[in-house]
N, C-alpha and C. Protein backbone atom coordinates (compact mmCIF):
# COMPACT_ATOMS: atom_id res chain seq x y z
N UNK A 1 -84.07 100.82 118.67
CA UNK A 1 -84.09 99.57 117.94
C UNK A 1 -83.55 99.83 116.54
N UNK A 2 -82.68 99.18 116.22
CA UNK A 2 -82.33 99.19 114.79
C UNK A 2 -83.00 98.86 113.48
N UNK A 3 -82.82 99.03 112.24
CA UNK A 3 -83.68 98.61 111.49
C UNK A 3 -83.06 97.15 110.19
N UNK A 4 -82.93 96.31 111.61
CA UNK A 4 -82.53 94.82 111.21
C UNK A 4 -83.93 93.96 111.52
N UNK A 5 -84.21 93.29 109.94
CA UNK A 5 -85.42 92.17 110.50
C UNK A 5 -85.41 90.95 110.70
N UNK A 6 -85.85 90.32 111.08
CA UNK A 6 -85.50 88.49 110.98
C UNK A 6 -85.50 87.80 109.96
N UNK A 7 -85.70 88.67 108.51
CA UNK A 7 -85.55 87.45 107.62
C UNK A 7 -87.21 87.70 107.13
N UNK A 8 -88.36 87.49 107.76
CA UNK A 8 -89.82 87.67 107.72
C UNK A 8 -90.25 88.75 106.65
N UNK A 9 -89.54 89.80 106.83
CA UNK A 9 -90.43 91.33 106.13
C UNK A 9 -91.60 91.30 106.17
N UNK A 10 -91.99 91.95 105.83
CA UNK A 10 -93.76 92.66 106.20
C UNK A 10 -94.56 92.59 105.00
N UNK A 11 -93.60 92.07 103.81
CA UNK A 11 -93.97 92.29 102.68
C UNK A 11 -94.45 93.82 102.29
N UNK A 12 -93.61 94.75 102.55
CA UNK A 12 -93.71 96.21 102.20
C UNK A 12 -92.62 96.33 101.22
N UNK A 13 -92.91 95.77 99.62
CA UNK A 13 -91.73 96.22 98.99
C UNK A 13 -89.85 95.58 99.21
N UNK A 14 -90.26 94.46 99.74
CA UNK A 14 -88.99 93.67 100.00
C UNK A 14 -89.08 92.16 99.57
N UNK A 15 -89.63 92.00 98.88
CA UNK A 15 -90.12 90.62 97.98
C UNK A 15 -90.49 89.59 98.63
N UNK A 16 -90.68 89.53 100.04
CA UNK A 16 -91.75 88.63 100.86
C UNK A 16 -92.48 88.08 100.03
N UNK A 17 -93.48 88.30 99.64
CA UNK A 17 -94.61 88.19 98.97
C UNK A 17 -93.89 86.62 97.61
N UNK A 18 -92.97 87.78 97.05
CA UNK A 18 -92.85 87.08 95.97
C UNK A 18 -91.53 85.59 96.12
N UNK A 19 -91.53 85.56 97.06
CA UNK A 19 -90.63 84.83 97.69
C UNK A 19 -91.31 83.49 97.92
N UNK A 20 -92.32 83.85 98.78
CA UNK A 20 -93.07 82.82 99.26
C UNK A 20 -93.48 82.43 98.29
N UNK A 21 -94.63 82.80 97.00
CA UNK A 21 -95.14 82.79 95.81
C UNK A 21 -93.64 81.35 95.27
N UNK A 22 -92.53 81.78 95.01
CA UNK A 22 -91.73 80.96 94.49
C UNK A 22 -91.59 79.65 95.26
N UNK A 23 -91.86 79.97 96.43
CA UNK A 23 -91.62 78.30 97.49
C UNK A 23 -92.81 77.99 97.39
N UNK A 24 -93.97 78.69 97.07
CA UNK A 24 -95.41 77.34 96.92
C UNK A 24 -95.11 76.84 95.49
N UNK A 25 -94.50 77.44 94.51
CA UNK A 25 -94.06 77.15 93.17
C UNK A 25 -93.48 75.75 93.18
N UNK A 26 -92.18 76.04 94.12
CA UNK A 26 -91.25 74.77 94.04
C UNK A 26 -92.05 73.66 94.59
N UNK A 27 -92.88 73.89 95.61
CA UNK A 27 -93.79 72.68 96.52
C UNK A 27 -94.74 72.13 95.19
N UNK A 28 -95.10 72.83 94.59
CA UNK A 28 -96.04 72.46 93.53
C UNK A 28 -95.32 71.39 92.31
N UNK A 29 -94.17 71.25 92.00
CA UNK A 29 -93.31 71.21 90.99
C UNK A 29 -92.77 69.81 91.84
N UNK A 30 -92.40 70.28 93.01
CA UNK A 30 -91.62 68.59 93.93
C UNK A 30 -93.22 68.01 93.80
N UNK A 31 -94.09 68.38 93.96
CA UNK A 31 -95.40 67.35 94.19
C UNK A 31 -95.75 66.96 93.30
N UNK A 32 -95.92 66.97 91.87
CA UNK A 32 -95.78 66.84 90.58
C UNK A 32 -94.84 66.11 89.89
N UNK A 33 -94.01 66.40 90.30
CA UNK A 33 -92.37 64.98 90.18
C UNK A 33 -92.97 63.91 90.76
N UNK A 34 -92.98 63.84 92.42
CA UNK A 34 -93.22 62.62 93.11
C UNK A 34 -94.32 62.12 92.53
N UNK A 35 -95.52 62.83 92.02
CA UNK A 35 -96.40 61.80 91.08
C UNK A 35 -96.14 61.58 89.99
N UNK A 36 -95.63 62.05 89.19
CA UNK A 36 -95.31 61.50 88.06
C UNK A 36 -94.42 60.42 88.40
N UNK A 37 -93.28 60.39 89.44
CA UNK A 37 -92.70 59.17 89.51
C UNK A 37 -93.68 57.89 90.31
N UNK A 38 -94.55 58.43 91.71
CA UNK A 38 -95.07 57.66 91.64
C UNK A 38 -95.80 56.47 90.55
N UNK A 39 -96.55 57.31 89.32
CA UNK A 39 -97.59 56.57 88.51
C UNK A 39 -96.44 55.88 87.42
N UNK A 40 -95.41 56.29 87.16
CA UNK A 40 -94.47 55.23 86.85
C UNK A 40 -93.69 54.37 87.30
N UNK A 41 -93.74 53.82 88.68
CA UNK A 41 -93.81 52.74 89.08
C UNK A 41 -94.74 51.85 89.58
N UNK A 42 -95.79 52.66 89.56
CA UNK A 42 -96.46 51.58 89.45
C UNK A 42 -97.26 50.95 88.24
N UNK A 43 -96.76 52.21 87.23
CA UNK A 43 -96.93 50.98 85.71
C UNK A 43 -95.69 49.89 85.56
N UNK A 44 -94.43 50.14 86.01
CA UNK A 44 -93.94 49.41 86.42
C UNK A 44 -93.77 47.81 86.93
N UNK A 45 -94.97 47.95 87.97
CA UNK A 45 -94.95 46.68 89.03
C UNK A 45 -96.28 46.27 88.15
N UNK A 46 -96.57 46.63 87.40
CA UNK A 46 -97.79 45.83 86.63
C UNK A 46 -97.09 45.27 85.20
N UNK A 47 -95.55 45.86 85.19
CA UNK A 47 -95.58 44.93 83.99
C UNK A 47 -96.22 45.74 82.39
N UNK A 48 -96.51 47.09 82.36
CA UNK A 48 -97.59 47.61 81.49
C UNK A 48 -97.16 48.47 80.62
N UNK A 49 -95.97 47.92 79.59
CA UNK A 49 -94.76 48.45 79.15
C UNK A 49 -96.00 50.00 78.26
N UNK A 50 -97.35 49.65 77.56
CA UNK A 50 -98.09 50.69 77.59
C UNK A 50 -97.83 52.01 78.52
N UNK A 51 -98.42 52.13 79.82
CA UNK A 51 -98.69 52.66 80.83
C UNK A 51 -97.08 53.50 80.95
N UNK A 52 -95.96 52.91 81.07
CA UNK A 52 -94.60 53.00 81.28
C UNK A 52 -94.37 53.99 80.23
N UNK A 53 -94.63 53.87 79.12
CA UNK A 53 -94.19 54.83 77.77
C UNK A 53 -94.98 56.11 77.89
N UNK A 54 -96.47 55.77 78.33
CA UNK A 54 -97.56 56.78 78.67
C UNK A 54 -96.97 57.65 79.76
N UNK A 55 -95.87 57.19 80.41
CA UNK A 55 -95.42 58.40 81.67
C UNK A 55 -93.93 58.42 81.53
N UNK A 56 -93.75 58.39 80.43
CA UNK A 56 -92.39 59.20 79.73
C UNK A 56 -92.64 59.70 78.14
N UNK A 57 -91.84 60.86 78.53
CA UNK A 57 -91.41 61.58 77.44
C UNK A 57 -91.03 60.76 76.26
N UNK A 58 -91.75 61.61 74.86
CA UNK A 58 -91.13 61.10 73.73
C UNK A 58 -89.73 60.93 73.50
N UNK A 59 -89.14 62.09 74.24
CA UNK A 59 -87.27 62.14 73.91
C UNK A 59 -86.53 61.48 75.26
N UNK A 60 -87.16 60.75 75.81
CA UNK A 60 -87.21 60.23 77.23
C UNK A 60 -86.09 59.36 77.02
N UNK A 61 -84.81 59.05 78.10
CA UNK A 61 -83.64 58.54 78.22
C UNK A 61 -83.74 57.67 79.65
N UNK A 62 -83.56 56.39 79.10
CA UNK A 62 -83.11 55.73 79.93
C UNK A 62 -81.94 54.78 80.05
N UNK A 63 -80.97 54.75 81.15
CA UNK A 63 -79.24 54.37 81.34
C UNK A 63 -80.60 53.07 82.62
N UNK A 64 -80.01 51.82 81.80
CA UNK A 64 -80.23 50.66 82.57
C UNK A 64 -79.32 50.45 83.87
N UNK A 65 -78.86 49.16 84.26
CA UNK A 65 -78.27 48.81 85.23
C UNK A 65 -77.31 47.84 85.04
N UNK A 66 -77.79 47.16 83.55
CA UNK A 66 -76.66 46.08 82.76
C UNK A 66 -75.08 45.98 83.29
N UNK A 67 -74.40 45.22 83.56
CA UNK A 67 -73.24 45.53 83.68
C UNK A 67 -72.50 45.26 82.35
N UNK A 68 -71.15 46.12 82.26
CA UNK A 68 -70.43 46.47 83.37
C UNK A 68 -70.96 47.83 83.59
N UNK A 69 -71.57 48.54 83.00
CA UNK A 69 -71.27 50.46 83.46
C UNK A 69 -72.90 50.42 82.84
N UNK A 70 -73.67 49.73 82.53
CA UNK A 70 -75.04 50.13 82.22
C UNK A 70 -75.57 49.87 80.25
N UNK A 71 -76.73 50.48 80.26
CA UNK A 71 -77.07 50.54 78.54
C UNK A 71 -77.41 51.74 78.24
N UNK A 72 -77.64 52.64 77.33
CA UNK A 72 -77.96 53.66 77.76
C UNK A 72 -79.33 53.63 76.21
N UNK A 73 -80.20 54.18 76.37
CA UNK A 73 -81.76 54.06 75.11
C UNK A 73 -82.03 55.18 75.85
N UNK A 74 -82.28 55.79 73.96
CA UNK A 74 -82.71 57.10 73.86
C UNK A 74 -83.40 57.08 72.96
N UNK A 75 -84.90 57.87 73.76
CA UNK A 75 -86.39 57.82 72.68
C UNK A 75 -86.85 57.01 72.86
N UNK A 76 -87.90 57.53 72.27
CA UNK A 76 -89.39 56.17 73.34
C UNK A 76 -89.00 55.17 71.79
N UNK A 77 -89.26 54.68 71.06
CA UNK A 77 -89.04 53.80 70.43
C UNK A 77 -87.84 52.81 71.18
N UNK A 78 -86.66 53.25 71.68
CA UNK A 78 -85.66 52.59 72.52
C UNK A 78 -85.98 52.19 73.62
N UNK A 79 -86.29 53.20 74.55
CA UNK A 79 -86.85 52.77 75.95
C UNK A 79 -87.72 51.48 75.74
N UNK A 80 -88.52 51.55 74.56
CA UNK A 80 -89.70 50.99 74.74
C UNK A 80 -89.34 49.56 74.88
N UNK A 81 -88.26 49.18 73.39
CA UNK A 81 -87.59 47.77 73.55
C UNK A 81 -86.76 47.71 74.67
N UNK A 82 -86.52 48.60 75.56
CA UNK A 82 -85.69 47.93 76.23
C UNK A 82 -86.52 47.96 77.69
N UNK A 83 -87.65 48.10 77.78
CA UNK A 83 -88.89 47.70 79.08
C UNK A 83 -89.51 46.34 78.58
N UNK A 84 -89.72 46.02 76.95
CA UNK A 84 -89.90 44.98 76.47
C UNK A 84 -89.08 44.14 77.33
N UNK A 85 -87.73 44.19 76.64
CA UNK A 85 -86.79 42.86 76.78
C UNK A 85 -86.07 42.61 78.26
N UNK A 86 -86.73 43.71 79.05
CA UNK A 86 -86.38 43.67 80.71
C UNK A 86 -87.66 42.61 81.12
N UNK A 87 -88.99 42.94 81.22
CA UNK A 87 -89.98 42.06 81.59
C UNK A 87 -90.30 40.90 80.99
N UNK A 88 -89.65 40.48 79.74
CA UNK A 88 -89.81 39.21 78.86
C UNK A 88 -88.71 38.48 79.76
N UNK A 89 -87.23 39.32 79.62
CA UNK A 89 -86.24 38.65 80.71
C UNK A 89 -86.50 38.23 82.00
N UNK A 90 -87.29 39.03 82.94
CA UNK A 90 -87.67 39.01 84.42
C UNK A 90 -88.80 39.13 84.84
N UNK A 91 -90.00 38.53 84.13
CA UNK A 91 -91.35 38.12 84.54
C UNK A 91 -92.19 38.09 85.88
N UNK A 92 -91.23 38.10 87.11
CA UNK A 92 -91.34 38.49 88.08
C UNK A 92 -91.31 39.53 88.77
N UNK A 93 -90.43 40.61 88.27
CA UNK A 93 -89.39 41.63 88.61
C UNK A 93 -90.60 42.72 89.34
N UNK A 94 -90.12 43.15 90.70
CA UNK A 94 -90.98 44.06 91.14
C UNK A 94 -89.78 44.87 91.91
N UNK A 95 -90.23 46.46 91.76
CA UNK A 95 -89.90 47.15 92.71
C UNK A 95 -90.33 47.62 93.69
N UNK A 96 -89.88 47.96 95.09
CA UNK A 96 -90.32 48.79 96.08
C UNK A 96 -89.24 49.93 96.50
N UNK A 97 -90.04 51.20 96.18
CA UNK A 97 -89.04 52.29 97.25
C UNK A 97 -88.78 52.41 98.36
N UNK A 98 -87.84 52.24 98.79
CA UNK A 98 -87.52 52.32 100.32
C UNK A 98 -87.35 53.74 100.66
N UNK A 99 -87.18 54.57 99.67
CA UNK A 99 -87.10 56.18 100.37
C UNK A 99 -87.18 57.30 99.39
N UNK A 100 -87.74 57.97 99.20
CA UNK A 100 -88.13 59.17 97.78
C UNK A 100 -87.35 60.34 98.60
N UNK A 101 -86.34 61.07 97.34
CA UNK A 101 -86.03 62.47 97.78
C UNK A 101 -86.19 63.18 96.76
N UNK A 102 -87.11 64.18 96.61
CA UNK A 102 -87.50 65.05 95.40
C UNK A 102 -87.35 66.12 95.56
N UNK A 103 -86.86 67.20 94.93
CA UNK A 103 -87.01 69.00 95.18
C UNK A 103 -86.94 68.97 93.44
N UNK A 104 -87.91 69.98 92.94
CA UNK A 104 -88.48 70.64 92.19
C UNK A 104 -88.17 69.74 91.22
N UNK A 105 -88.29 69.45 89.91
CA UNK A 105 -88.03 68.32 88.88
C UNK A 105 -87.14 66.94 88.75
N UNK A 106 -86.65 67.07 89.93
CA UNK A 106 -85.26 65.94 90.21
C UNK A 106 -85.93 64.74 91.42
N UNK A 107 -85.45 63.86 91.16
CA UNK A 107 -86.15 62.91 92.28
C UNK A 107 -84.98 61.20 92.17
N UNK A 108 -85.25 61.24 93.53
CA UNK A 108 -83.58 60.03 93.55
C UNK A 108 -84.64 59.18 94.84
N UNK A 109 -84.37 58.08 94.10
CA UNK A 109 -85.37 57.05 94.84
C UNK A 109 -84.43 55.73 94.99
N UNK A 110 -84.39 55.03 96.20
CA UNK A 110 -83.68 54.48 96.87
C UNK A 110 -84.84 52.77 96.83
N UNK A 111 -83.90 52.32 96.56
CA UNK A 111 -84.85 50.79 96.09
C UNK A 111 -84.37 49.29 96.69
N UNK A 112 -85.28 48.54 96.10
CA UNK A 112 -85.14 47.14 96.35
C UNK A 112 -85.98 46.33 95.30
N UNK A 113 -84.91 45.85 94.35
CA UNK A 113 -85.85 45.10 92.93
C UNK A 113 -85.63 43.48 93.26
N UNK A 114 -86.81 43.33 93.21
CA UNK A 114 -87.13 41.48 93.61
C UNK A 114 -87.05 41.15 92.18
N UNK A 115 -86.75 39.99 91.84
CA UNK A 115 -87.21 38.84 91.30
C UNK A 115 -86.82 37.46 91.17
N UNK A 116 -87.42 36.53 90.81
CA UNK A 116 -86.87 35.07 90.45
C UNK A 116 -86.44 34.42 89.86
N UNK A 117 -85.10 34.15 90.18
CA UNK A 117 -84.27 33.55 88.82
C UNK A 117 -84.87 32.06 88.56
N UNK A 118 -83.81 31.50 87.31
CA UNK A 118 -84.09 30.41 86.88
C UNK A 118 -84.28 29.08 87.59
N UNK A 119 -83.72 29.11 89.17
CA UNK A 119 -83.64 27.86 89.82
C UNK A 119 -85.19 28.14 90.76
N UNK A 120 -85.51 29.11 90.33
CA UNK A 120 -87.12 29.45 91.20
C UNK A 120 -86.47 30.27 93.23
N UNK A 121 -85.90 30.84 92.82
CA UNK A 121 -85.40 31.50 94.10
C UNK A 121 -85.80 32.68 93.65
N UNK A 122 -85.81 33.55 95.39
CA UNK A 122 -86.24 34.68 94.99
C UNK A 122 -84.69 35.52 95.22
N UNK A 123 -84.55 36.30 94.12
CA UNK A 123 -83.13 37.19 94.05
C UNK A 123 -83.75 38.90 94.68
N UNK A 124 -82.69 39.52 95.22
CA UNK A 124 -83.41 41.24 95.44
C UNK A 124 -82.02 41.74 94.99
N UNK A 125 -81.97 43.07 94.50
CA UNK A 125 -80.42 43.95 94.39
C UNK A 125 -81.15 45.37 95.20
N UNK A 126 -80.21 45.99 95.67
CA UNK A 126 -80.52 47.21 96.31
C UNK A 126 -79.95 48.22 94.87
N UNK A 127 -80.33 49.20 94.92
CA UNK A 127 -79.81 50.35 93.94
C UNK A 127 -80.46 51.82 94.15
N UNK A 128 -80.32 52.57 93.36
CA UNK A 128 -81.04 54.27 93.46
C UNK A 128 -81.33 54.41 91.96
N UNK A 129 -82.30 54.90 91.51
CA UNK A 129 -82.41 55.88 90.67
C UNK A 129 -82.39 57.42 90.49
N UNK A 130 -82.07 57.96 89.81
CA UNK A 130 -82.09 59.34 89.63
C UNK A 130 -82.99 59.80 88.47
N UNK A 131 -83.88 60.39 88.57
CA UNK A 131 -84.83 60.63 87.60
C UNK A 131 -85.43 62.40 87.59
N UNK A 132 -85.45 62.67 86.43
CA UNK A 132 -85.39 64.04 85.75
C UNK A 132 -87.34 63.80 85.13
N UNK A 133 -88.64 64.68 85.73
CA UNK A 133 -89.43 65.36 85.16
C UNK A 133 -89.92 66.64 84.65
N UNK A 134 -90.32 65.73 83.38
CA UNK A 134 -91.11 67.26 82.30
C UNK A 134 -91.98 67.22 81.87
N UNK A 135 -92.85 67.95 82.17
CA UNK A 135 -94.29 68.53 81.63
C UNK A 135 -94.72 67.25 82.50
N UNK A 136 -94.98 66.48 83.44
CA UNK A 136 -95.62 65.32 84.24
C UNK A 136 -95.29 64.06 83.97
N UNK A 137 -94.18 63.95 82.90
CA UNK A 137 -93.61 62.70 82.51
C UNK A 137 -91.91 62.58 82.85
N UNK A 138 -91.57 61.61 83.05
CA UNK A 138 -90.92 61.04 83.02
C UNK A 138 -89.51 61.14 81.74
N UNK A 139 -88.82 62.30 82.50
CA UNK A 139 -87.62 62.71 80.95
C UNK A 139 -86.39 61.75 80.93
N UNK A 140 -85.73 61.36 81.88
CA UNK A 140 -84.43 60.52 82.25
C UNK A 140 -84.73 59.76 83.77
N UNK A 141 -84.20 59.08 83.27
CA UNK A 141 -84.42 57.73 84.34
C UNK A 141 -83.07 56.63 84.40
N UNK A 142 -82.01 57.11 85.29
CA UNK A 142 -80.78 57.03 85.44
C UNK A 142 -80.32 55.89 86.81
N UNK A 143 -80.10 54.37 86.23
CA UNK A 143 -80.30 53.45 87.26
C UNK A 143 -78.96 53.03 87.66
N UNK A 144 -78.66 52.97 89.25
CA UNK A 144 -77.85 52.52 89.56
C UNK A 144 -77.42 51.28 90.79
N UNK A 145 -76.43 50.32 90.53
CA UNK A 145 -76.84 49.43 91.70
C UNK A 145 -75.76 49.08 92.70
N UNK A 146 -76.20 48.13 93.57
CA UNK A 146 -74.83 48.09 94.46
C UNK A 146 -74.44 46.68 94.12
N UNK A 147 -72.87 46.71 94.04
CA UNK A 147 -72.57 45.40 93.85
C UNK A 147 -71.65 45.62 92.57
């Protein structure tokens, strides 16, 4: 028998050990993203421009969806007016994820934003975000739509 292994090692001095150690790392880090993004949407769907700032970063960046190519606010003082003047604008406005993909601080979430325009109809746009966490908050939050 030769001395070829499957990949496994025995952890005798071939970094098994510390290998695995790094993939419960990354599992820990993707699970930590997805909540941090979770608990910011659903300060979100409450409308709780508080709660929203509370799960982003002070130096926290957010690129809207505005057309033509977006807005881009940087720093919570910015973000902040511009979660203001989104929910004063769209009083209705709710999101739902249709699909979360996260590996280790990065997370791209696949959507459907309701709300009701002025004639009392209900409007939806499909889009993705791309969103960057640090330290359990919320660092960049990068929106994009179809259409």
């Amino acid at each position: 028998m030769s001395g070829a292994t499957n990949g496994a090692g025995d952890g005798a001095g071939d970094g098994a050990d510390d290998h695995a150690d790094d993939h419960a790392d990354d599992h820990e880090v993707t699970a930590a993203t997805i909540a941090a993004v979770d608990a910011f949407n659903e300060a979100f769907n409450r409308h709780d421009v508080d709660a929203i700032m509370a799960r982003m970063t002070d130096d926290a960046t957010f690129e809207s969806t505005s057309p033509p190519a977006g807005e881009r606010h940087e720093g919570a003082a910015a973000v902040r007016a511009a979660w203001e003047a989104f929910f004063a604008a769209s009083p209705t406005a709710h999101f739902e994820a249709e699909e979360t993909i996260a590996t280790g601080d990065r997370c791209v979430i696949r959507w459907i934003y309701t709300w009701t325009d002025d004639t009392d109809h209900e409007q939806q746009l499909h889009g993705v975000d791309v969103l960057r966490v640090r330290d359990g908050k919320v660092a960049e939050k990068l929106a994009y739509v179809k259409g």
